[in-house]
Protein backbone atom coordinates (compact mmCIF):
# COMPACT_ATOMS: atom_id res chain seq x y z
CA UNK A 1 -48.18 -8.75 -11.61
CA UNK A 2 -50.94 -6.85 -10.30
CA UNK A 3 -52.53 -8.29 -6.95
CA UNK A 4 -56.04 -9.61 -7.78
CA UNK A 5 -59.33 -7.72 -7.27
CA UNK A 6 -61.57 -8.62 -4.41
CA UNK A 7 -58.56 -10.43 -2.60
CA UNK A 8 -57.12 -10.16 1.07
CA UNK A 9 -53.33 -10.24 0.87
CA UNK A 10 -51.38 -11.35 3.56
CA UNK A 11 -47.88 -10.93 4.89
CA UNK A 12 -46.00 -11.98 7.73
CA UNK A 13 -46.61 -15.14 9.63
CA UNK A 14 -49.39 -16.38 11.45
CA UNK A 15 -47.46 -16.03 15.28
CA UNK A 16 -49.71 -15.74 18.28
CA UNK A 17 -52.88 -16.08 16.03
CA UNK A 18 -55.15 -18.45 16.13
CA UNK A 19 -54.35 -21.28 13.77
CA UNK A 20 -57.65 -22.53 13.03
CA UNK A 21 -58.67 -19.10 12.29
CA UNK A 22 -55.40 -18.29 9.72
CA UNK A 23 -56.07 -22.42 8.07
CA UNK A 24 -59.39 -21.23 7.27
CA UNK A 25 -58.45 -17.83 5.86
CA UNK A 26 -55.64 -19.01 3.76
CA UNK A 27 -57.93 -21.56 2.15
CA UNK A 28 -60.59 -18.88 1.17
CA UNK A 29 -60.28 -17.85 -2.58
CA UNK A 30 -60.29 -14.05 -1.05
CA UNK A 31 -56.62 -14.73 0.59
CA UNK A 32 -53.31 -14.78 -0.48
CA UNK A 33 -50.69 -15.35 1.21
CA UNK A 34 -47.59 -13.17 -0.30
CA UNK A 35 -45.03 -14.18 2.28
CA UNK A 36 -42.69 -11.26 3.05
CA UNK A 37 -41.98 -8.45 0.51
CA UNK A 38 -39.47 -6.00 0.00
CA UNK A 39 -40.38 -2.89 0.71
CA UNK A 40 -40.93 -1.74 -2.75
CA UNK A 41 -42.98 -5.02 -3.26
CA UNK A 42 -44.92 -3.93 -0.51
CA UNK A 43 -45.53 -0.49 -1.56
CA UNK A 44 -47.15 -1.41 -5.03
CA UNK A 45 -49.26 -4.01 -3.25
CA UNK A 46 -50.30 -1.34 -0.73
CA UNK A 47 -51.08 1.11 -3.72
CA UNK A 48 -52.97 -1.27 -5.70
CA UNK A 49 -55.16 -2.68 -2.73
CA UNK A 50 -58.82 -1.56 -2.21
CA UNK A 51 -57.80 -1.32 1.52
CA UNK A 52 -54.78 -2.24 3.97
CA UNK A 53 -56.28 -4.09 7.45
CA UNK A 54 -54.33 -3.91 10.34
CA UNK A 55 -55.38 -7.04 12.85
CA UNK A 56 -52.44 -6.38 15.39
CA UNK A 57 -53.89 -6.77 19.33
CA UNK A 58 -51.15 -4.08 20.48
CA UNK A 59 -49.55 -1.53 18.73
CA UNK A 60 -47.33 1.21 19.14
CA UNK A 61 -46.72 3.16 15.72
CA UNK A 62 -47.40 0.69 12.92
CA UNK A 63 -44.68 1.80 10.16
CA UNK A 64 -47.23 -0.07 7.66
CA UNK A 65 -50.00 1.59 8.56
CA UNK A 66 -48.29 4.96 8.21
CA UNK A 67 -46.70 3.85 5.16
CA UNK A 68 -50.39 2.72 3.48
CA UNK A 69 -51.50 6.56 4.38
CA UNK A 70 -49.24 8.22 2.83
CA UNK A 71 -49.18 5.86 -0.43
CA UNK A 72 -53.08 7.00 -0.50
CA UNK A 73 -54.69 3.54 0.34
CA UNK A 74 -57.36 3.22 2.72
CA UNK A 75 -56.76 1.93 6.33
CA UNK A 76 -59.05 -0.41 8.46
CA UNK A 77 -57.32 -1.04 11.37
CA UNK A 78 -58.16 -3.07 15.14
CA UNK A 79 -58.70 -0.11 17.48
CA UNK A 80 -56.09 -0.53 19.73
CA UNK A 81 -53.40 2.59 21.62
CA UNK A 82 -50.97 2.90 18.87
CA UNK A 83 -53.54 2.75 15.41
CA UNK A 84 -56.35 5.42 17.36
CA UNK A 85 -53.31 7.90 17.91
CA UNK A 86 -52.84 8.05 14.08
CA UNK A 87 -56.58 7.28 12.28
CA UNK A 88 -59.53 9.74 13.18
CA UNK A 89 -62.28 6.98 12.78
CA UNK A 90 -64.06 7.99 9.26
CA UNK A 91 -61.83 10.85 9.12
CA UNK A 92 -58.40 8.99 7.91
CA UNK A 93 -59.40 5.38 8.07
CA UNK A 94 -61.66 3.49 10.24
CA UNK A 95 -61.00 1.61 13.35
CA UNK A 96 -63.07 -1.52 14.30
CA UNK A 97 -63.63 -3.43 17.90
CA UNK A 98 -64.75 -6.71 16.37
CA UNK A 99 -64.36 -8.72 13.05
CA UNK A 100 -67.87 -7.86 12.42
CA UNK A 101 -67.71 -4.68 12.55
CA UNK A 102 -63.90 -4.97 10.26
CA UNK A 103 -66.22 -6.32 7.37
CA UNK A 104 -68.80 -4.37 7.74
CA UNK A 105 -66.44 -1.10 7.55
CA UNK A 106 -64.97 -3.27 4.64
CA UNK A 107 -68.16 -3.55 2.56
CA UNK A 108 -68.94 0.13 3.00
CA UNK A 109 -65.58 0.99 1.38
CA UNK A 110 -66.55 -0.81 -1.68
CA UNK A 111 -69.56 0.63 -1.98
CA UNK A 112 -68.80 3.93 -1.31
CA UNK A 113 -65.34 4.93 -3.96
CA UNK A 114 -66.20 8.78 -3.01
CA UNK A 115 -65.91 8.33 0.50
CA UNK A 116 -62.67 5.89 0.37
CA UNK A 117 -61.06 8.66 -2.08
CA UNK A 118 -61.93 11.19 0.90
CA UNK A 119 -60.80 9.89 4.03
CA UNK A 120 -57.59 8.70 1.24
CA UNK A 121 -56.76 12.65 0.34
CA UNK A 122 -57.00 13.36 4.31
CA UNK A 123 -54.87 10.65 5.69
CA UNK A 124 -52.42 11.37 3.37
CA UNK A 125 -52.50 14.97 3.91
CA UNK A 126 -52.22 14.17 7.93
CA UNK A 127 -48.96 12.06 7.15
CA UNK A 128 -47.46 14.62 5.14
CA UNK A 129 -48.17 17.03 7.66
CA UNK A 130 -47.57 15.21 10.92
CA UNK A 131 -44.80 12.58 10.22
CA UNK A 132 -43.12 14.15 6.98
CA UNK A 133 -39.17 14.41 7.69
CA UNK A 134 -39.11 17.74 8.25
CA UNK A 135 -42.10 17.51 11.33
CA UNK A 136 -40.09 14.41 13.15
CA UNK A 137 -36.92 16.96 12.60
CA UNK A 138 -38.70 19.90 14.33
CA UNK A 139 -39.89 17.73 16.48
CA UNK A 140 -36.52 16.21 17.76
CA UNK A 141 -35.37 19.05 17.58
CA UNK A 142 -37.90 20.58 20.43
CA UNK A 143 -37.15 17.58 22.12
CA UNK A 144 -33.53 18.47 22.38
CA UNK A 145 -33.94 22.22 23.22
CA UNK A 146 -35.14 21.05 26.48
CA UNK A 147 -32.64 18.74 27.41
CA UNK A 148 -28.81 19.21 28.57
CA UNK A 149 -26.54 16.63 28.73
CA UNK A 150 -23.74 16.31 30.83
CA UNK A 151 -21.33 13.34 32.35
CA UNK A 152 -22.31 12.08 35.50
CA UNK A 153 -20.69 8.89 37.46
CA UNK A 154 -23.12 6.15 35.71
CA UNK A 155 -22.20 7.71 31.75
CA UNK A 156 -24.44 10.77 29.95
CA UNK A 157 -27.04 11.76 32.09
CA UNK A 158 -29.86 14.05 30.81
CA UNK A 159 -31.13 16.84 33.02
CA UNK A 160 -35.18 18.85 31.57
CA UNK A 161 -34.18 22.16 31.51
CA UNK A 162 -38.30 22.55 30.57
CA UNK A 163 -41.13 20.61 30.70
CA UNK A 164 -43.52 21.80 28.47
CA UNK A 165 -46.54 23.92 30.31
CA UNK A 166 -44.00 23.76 33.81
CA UNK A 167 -42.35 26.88 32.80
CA UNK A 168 -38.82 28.00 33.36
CA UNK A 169 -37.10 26.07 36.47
CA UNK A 170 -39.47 22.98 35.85
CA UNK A 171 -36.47 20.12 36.23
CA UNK A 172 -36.15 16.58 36.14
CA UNK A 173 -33.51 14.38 35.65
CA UNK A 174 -33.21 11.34 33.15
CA UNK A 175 -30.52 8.88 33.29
């Protein structure tokens, strides 16, 4: 069944948050929590939502934010390391520093279907571009031109043939 209109769905649990915060949110009409979906589950809620929020205090590369861009749905996420390296604030999605500033950004969406169609069509063009199969391939494999492995007393050790802008003879060792 379709998700309803004008409603924040929520998934997950409620872990390191504070309680009072998530008992009041899960009591508002404008929440509901779905619990955790399969991934297809997820992916029609994703494509039928007006926006996906990402609240997470640290992040490295959220799969579910990467996933919601290239579906085509609109990202507002908290501006931490991982979320700023993939969203170009107003660009791709929107990044916010306080909850204020989350609804705010929120409100504007709704008001504004051209702009959320825009900054849709880029993100997902970004994805496609940047972390399609084929890029993390090429990129892997870059990774791996620079690299030789050999056996070494402690198991495989790695020696950088390259580092990138070091030149020829820039070496380092991994292991």
């Amino acid at each position: 069944a379709p998700l309803a209109e004008d409603t924040i769905h929520s998934e997950g649990s409620t872990s390191g948050v504070d309680c009072t915060e998530a008992q009041k949110a899960e009591r508002s009409p404008a929440v509901a929590f779905c619990g955790v979906l399969e991934r297809r589950a997820l992916h029609v809620a994703m494509a039928e939502a007006t926006a996906v929020l990402n609240t997470s205090r640290s992040e490295g590369m959220c799969n579910s934010v990467l996933e919601a861009m290239l579906i085509g749905t609109v990202v507002i996420a908290r501006n931490v390391a991982g979320n700023a390296r993939l969203i170009r604030h107003g660009e791709t999605g929107y990044l916010f520093e306080s909850p204020d500033q989350m609804l705010h950004l929120a409100r504007e969406i709704a008001r504004s279907p051209h702009v959320k169609r825009r900054v849709e069509d880029a993100a997902r063009r970004q994805i496609e571009r940047e972390h399609s199969g084929e890029a993390e391939h090429a990129a892997y494999a870059r990774v791996l031109e620079c690299v030789e492995l050999s056996r070494c007393t402690t198991g495989v050790c790695a020696r950088v043939v390259r580092v990138k802008g070091g030149g020829e003879g820039a070496e380092g060792s991994l292991q």
